[in-house]
N, C-alpha and C. Protein backbone atom coordinates (compact mmCIF):
# COMPACT_ATOMS: atom_id res chain seq x y z
N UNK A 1 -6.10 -98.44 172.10
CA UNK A 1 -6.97 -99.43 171.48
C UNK A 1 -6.28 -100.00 170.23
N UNK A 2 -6.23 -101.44 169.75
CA UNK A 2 -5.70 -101.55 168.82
C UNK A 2 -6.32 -101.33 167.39
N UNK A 3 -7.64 -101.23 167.86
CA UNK A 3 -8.63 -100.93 166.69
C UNK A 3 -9.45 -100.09 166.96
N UNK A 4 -9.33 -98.87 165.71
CA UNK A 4 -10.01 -97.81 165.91
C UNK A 4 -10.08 -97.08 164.81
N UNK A 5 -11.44 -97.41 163.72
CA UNK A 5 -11.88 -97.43 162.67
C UNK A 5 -13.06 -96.64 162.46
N UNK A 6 -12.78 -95.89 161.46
CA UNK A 6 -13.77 -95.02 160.63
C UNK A 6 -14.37 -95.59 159.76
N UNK A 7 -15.54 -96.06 159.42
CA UNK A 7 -15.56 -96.65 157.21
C UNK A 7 -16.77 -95.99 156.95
N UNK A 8 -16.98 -95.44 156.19
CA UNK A 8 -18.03 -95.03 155.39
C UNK A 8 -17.87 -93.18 154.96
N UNK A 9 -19.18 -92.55 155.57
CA UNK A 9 -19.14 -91.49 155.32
C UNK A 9 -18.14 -90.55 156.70
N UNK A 10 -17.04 -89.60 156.88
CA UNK A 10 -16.56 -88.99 157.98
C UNK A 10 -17.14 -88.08 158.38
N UNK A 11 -17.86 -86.99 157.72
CA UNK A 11 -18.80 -86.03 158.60
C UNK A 11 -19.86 -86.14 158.09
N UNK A 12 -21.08 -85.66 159.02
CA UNK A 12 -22.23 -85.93 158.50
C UNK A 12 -22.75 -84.43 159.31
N UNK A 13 -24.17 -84.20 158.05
CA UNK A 13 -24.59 -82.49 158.41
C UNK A 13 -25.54 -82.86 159.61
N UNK A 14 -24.88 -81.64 160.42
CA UNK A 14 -25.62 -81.36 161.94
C UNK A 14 -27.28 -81.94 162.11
N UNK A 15 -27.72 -80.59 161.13
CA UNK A 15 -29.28 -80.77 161.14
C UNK A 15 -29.53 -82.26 161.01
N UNK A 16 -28.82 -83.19 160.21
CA UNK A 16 -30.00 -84.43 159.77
C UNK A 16 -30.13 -85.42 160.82
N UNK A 17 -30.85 -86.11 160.95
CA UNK A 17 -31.20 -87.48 162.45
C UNK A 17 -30.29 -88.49 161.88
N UNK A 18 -29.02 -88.87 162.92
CA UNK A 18 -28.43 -90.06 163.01
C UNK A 18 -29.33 -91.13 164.10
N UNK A 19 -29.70 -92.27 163.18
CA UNK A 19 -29.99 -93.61 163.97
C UNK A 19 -28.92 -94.09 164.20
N UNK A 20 -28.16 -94.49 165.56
CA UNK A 20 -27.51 -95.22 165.71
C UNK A 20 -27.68 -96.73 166.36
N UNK A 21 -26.77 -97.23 166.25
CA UNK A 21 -27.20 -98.69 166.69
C UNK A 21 -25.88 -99.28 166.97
N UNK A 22 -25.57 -99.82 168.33
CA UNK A 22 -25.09 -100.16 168.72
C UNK A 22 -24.68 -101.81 168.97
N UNK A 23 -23.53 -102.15 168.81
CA UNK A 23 -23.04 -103.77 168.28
C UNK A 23 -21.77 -104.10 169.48
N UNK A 24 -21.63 -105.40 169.63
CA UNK A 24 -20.63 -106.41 170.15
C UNK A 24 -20.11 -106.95 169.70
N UNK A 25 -18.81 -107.68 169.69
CA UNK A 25 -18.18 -108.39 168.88
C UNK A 25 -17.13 -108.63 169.47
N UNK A 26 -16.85 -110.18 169.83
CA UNK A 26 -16.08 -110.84 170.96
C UNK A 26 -15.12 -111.46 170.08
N UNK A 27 -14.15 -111.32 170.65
CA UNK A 27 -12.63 -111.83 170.06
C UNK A 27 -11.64 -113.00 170.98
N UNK A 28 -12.10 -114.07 170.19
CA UNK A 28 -11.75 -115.14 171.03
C UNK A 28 -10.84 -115.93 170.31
N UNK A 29 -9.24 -116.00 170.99
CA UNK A 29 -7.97 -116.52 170.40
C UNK A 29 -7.71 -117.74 171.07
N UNK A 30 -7.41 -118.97 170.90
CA UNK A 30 -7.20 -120.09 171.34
C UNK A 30 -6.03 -120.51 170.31
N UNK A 31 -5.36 -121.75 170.65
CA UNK A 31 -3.94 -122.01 169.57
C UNK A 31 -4.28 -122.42 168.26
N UNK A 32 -5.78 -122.99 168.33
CA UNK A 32 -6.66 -123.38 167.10
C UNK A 32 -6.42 -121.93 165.79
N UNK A 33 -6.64 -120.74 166.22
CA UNK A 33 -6.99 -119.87 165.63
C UNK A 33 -8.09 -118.93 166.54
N UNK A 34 -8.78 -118.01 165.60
CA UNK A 34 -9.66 -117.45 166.55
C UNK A 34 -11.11 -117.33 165.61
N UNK A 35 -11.91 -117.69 166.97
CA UNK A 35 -13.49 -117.95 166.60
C UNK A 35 -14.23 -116.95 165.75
N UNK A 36 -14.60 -117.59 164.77
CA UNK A 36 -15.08 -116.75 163.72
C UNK A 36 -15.97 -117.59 163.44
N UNK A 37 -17.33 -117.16 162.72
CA UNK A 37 -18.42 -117.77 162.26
C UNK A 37 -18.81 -117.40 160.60
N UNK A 38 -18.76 -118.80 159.81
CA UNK A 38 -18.91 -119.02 158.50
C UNK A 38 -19.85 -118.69 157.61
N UNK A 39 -20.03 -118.43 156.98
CA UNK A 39 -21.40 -118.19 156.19
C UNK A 39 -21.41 -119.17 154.98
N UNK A 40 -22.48 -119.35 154.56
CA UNK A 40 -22.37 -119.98 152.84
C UNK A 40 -22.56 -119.51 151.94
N UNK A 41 -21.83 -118.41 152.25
CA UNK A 41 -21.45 -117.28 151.13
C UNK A 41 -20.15 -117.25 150.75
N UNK A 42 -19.41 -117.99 152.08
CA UNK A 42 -17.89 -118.14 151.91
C UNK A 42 -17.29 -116.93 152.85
N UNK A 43 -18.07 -116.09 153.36
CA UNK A 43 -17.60 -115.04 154.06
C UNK A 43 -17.18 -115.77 156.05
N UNK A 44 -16.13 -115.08 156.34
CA UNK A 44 -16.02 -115.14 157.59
C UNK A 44 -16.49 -113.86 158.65
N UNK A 45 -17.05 -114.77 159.77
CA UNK A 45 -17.30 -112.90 160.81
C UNK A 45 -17.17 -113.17 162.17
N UNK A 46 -16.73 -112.19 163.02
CA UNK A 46 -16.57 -112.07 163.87
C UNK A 46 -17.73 -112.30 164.60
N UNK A 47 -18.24 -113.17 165.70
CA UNK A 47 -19.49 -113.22 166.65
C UNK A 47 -19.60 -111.97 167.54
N UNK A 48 -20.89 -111.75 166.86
CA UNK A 48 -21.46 -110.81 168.05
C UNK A 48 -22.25 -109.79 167.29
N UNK A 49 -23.09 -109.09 167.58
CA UNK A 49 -24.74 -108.94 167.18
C UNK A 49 -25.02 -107.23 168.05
N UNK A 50 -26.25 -106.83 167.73
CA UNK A 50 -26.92 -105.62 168.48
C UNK A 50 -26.76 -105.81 169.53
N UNK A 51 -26.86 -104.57 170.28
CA UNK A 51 -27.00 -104.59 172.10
C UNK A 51 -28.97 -104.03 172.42
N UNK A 52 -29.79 -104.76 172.81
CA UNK A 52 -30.61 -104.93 173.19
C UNK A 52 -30.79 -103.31 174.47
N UNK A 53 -31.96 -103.14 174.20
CA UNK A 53 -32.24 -101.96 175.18
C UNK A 53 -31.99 -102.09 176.58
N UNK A 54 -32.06 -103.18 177.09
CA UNK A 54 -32.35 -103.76 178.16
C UNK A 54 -30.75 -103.91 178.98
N UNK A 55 -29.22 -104.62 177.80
CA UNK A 55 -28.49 -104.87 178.16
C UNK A 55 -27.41 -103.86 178.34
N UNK A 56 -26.41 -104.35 179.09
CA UNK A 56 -25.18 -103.48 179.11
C UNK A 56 -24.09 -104.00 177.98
N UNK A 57 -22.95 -104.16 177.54
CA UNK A 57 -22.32 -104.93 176.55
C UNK A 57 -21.81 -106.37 176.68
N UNK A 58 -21.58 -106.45 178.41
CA UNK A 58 -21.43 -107.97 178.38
C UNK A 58 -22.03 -108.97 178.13
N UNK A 59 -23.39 -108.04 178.76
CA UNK A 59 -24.69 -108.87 178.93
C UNK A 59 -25.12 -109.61 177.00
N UNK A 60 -24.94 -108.68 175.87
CA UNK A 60 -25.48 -108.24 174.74
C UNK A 60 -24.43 -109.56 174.03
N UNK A 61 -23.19 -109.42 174.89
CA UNK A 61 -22.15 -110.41 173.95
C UNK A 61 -22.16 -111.49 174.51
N UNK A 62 -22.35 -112.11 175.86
CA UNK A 62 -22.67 -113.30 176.61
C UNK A 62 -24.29 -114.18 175.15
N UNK A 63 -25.19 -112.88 174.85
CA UNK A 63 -26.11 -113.34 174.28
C UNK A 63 -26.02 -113.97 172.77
N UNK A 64 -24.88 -112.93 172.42
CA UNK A 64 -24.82 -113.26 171.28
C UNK A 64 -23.90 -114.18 170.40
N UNK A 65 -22.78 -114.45 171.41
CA UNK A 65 -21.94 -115.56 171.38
C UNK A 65 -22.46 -116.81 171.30
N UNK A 66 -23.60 -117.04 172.43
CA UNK A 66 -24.39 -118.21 172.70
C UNK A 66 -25.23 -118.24 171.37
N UNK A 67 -26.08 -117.26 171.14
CA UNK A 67 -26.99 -117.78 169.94
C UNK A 67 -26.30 -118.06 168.69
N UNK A 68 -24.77 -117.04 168.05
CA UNK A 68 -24.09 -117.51 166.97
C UNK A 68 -23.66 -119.11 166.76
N UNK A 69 -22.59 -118.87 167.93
CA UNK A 69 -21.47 -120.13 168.02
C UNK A 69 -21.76 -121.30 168.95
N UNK A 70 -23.14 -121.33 169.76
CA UNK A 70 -23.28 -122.61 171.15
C UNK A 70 -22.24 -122.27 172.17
N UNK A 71 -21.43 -121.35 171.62
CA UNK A 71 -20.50 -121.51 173.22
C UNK A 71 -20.98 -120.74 174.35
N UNK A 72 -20.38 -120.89 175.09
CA UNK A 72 -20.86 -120.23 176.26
C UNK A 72 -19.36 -119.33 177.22
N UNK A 73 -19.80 -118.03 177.39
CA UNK A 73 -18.48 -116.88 177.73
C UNK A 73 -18.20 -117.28 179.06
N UNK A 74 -16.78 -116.99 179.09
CA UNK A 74 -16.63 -117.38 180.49
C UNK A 74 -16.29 -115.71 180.91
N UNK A 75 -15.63 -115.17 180.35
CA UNK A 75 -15.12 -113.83 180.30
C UNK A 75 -15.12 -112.76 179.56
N UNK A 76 -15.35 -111.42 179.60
CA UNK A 76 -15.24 -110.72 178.62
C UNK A 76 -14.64 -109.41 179.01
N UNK A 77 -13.58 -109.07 179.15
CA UNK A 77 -13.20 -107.77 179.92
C UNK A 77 -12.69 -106.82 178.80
N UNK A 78 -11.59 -106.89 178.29
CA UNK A 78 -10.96 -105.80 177.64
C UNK A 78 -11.42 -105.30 176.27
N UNK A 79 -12.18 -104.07 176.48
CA UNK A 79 -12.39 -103.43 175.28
C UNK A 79 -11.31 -103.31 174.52
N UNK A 80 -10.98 -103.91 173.29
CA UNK A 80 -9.71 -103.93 172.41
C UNK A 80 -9.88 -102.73 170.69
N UNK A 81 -11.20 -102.06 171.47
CA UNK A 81 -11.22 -101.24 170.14
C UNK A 81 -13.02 -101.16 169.84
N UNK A 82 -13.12 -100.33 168.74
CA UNK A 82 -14.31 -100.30 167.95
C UNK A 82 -14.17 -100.00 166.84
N UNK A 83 -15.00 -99.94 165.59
CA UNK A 83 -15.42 -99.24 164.39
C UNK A 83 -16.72 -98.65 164.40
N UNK A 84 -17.18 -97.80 163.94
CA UNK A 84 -17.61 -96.31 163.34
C UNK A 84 -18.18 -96.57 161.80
N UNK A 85 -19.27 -97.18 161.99
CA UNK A 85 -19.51 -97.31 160.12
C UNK A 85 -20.74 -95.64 159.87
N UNK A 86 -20.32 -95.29 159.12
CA UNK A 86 -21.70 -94.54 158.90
C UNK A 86 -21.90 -94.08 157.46
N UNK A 87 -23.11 -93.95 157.15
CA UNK A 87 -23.74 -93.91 155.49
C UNK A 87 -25.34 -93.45 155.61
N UNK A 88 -25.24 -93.12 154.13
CA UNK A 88 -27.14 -92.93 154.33
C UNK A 88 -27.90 -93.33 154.47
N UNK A 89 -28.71 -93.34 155.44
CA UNK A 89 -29.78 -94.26 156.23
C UNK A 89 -30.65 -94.77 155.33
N UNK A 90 -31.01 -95.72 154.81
CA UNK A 90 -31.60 -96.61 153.29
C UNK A 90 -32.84 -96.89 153.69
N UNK A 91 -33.26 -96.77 155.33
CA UNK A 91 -34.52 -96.98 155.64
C UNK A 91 -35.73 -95.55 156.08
N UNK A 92 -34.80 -94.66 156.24
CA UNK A 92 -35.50 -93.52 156.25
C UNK A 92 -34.77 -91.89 155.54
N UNK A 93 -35.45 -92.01 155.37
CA UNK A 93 -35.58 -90.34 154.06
C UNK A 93 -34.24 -89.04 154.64
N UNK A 94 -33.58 -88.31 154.40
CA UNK A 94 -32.60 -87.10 155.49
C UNK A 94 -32.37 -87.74 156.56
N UNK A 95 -32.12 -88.65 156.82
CA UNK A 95 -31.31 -89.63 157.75
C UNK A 95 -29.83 -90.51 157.62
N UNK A 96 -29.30 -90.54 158.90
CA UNK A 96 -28.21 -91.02 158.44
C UNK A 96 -28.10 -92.42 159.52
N UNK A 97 -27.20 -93.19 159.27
CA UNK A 97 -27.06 -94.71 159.92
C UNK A 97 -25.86 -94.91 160.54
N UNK A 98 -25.33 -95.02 161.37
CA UNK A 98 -24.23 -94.96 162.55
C UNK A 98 -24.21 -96.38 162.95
N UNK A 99 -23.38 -97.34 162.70
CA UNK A 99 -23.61 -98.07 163.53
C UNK A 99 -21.90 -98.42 164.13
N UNK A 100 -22.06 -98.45 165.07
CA UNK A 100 -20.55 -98.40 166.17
C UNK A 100 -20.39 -99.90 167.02
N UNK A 101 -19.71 -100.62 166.65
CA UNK A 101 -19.30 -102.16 166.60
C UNK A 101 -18.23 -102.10 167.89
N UNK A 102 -18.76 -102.11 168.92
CA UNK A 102 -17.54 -102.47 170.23
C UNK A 102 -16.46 -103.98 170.42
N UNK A 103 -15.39 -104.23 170.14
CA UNK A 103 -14.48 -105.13 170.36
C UNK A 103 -14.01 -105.36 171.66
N UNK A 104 -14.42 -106.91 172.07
CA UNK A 104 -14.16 -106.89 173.05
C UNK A 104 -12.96 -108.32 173.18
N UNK A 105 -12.27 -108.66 174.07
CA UNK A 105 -11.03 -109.74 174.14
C UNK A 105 -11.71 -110.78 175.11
N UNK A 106 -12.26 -112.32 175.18
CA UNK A 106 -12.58 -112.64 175.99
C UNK A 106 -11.96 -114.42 175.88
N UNK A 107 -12.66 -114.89 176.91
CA UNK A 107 -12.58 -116.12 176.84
C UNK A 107 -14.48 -117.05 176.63
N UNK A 108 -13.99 -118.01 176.30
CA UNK A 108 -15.40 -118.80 176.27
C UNK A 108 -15.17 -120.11 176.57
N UNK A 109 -15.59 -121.27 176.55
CA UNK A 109 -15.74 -122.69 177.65
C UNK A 109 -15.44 -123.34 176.76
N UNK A 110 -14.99 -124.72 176.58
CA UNK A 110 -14.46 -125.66 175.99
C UNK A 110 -15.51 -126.37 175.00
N UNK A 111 -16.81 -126.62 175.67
CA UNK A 111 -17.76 -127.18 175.44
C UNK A 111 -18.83 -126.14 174.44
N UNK A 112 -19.03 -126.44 173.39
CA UNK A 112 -20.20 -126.47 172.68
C UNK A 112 -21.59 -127.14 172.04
N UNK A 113 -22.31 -125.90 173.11
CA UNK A 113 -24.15 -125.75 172.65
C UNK A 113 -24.30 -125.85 171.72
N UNK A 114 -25.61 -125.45 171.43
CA UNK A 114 -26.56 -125.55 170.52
C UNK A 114 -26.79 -124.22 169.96
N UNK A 115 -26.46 -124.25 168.95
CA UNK A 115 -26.63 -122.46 168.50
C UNK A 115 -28.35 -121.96 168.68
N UNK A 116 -28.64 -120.98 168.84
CA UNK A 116 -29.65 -120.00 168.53
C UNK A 116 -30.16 -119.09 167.35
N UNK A 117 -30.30 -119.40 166.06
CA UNK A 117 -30.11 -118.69 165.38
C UNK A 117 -31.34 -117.85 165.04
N UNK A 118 -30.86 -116.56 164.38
CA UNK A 118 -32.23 -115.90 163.98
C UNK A 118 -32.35 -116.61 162.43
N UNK A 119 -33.46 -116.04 162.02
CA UNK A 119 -33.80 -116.97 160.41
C UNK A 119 -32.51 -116.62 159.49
N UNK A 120 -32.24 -115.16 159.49
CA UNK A 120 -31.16 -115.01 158.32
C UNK A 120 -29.77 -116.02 158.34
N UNK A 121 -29.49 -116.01 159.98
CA UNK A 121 -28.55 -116.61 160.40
C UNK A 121 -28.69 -117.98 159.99
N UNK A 122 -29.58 -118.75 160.06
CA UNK A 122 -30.12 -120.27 159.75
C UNK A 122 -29.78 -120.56 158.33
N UNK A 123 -30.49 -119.26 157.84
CA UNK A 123 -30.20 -119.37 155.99
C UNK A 123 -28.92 -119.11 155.61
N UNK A 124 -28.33 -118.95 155.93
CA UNK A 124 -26.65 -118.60 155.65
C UNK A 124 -26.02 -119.84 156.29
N UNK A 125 -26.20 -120.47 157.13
CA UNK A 125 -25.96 -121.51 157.93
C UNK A 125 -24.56 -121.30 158.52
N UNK A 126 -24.98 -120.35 159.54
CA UNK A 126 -23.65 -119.87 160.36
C UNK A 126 -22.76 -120.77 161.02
N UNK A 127 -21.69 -120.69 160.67
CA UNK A 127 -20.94 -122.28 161.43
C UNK A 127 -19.93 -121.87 162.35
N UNK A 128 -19.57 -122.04 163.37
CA UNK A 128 -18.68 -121.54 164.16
C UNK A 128 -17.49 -122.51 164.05
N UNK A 129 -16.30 -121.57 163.92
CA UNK A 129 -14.85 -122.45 163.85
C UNK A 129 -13.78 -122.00 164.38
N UNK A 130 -12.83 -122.44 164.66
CA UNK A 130 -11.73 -121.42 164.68
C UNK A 130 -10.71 -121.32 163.87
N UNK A 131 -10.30 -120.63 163.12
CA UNK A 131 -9.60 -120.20 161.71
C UNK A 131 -8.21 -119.60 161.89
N UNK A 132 -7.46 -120.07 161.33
CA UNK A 132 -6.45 -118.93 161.31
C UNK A 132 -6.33 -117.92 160.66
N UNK A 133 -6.08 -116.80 161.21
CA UNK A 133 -6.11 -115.37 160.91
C UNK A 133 -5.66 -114.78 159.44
N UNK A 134 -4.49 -115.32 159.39
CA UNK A 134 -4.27 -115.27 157.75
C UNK A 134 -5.31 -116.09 156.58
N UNK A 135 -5.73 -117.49 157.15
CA UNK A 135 -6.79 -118.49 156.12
C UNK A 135 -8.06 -117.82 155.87
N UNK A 136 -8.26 -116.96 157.38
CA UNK A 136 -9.92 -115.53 157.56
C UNK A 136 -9.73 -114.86 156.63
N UNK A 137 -8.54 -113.95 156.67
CA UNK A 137 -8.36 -113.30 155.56
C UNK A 137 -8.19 -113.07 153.97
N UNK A 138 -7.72 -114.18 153.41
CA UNK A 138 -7.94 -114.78 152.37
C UNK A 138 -8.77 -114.60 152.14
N UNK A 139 -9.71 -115.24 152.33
CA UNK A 139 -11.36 -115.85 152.17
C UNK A 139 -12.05 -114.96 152.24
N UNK A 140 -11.95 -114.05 152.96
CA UNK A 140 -12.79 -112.80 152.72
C UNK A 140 -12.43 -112.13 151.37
N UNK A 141 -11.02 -111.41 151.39
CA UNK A 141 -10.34 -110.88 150.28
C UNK A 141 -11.08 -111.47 148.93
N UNK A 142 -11.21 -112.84 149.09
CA UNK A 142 -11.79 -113.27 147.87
C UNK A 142 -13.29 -113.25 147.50
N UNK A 143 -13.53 -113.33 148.60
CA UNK A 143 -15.26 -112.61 148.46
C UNK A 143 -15.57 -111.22 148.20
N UNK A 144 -14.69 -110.49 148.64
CA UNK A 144 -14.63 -109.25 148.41
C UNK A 144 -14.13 -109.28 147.02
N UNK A 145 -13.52 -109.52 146.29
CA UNK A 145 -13.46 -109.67 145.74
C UNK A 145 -13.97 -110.08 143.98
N UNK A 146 -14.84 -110.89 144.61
CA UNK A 146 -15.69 -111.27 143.46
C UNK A 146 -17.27 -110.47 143.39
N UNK A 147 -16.61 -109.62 144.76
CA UNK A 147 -18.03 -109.07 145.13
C UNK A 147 -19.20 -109.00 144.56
N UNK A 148 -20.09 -110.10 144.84
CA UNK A 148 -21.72 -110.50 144.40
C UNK A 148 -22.52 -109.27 145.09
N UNK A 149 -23.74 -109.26 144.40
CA UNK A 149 -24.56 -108.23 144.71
C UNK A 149 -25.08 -108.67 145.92
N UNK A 150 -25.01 -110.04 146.60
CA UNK A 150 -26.00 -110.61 147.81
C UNK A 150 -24.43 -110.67 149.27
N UNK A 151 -23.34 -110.07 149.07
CA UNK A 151 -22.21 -110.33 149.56
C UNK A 151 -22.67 -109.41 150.85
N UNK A 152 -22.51 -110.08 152.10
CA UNK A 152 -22.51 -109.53 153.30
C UNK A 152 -22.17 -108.72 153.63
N UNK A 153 -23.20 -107.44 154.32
CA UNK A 153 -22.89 -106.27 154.65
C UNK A 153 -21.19 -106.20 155.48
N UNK A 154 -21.24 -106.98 156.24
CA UNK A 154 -20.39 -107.15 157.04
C UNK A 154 -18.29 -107.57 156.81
N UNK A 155 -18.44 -107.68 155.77
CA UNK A 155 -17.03 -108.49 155.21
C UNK A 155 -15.97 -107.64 154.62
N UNK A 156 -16.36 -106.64 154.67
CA UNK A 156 -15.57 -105.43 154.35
C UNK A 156 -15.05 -104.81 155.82
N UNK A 157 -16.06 -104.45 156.74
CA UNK A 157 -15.45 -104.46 158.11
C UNK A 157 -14.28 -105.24 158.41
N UNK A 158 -15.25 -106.87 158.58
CA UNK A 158 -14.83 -108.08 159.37
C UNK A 158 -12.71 -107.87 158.78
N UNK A 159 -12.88 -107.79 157.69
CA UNK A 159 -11.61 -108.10 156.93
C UNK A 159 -10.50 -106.82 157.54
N UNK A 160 -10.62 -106.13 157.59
CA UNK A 160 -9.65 -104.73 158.41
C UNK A 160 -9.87 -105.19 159.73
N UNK A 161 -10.22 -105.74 160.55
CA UNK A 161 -10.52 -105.83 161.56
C UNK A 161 -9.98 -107.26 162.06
N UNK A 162 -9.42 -107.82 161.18
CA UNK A 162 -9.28 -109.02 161.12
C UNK A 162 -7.38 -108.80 160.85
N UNK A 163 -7.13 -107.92 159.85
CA UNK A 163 -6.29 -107.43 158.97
C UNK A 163 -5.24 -106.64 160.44
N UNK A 164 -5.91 -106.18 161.48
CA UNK A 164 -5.46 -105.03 162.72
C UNK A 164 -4.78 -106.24 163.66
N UNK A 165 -5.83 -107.12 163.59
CA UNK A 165 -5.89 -108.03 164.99
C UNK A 165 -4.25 -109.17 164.23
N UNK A 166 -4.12 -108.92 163.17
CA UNK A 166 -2.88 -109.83 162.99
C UNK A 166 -1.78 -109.20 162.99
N UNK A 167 -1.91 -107.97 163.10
CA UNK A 167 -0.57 -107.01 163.26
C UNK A 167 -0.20 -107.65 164.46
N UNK A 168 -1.06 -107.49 165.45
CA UNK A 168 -1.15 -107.41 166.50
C UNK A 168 -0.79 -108.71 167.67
N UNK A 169 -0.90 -109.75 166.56
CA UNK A 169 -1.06 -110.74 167.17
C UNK A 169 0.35 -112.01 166.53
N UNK A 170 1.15 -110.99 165.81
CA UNK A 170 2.29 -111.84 165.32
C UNK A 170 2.96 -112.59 165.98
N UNK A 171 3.19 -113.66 165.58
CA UNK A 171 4.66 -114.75 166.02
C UNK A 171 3.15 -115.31 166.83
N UNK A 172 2.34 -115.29 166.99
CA UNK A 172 1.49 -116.28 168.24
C UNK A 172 0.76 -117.46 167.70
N UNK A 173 1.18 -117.90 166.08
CA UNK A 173 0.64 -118.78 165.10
C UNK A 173 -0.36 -118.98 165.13
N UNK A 174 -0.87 -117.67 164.57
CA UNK A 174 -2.87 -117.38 163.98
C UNK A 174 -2.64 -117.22 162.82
């Protein structure tokens, strides 16, 4: 796997209840750069969202591609990795919070929909683009950086993950 990430807490005590929650996150490279969705926070992120009780992971990232970015998947095969976040569960008491982010390598269609957004998503005004990998990185670094108290859970991930995928992806002008 090229990504295969720990962040937060590494062991956690037996006895206490881990909630976990399970995530998608589709990795889509074109010569543009690769699809990432904007915030107006200045943060960049990778598309892709919870997996629904109901779905399997394609199904969860087919959904969530469409509601982020309007596009629509044509493919999604190679698991290229995950991360492992875990910390103290902030919503319930001797609990702990797991949440495990699956990477997947796909393709998506030329043509762009109409996004779907949930409200938070709307209020941030998620913009789908494709970026180059080094310009992603930056931009995060600097948000991280100035780190605001309202700064996206997510951008501390997104940025190592982002940081892996360019090792990885040298000389292919991302």
């Amino acid at each position: 796997m090229i990504i295969n990430l720990v962040l937060g807490l590494t062991e956690l005590e037996h006895e206490k209840k881990v909630n976990v929650r399970e995530a998608v996150r589709g990795i889509v490279i074109k010569k543009d750069g690769i699809l990432l969705v904007q915030t107006n926070k200045g943060d960049y992120k990778i598309p892709g969202g919870g997996v629904k009780s109901y779905e399997n992971h394609k199904e969860a990232l087919s959904r969530e591609i469409k509601e982020e970015t309007g596009y629509r998947v044509l493919k999604f095969e190679d698991k290229i990795g995950q991360v492992i976040e875990q910390q103290i569960d902030s919503h319930e008491k001797d609990s702990y919070f797991k949440m495990i982010s699956h990477y997947y390598l796909g393709q998506i269609n030329d043509e762009i929909g109409e996004q779907e957004l949930d409200n938070y998503e709307k209020e941030q005004n998620f913009t789908a683009k494709f970026v180059k990998i080094d310009q992603a990185i930056a931009q995060n670094e600097k948000v991280l950086k100035e780190n605001h108290s309202d700064m996206n859970a997510w951008v501390y991930r997104e940025t190592l993950v982002l940081k892996e995928l360019a090792k990885c992806f040298v000389g292919e002008n991302l």
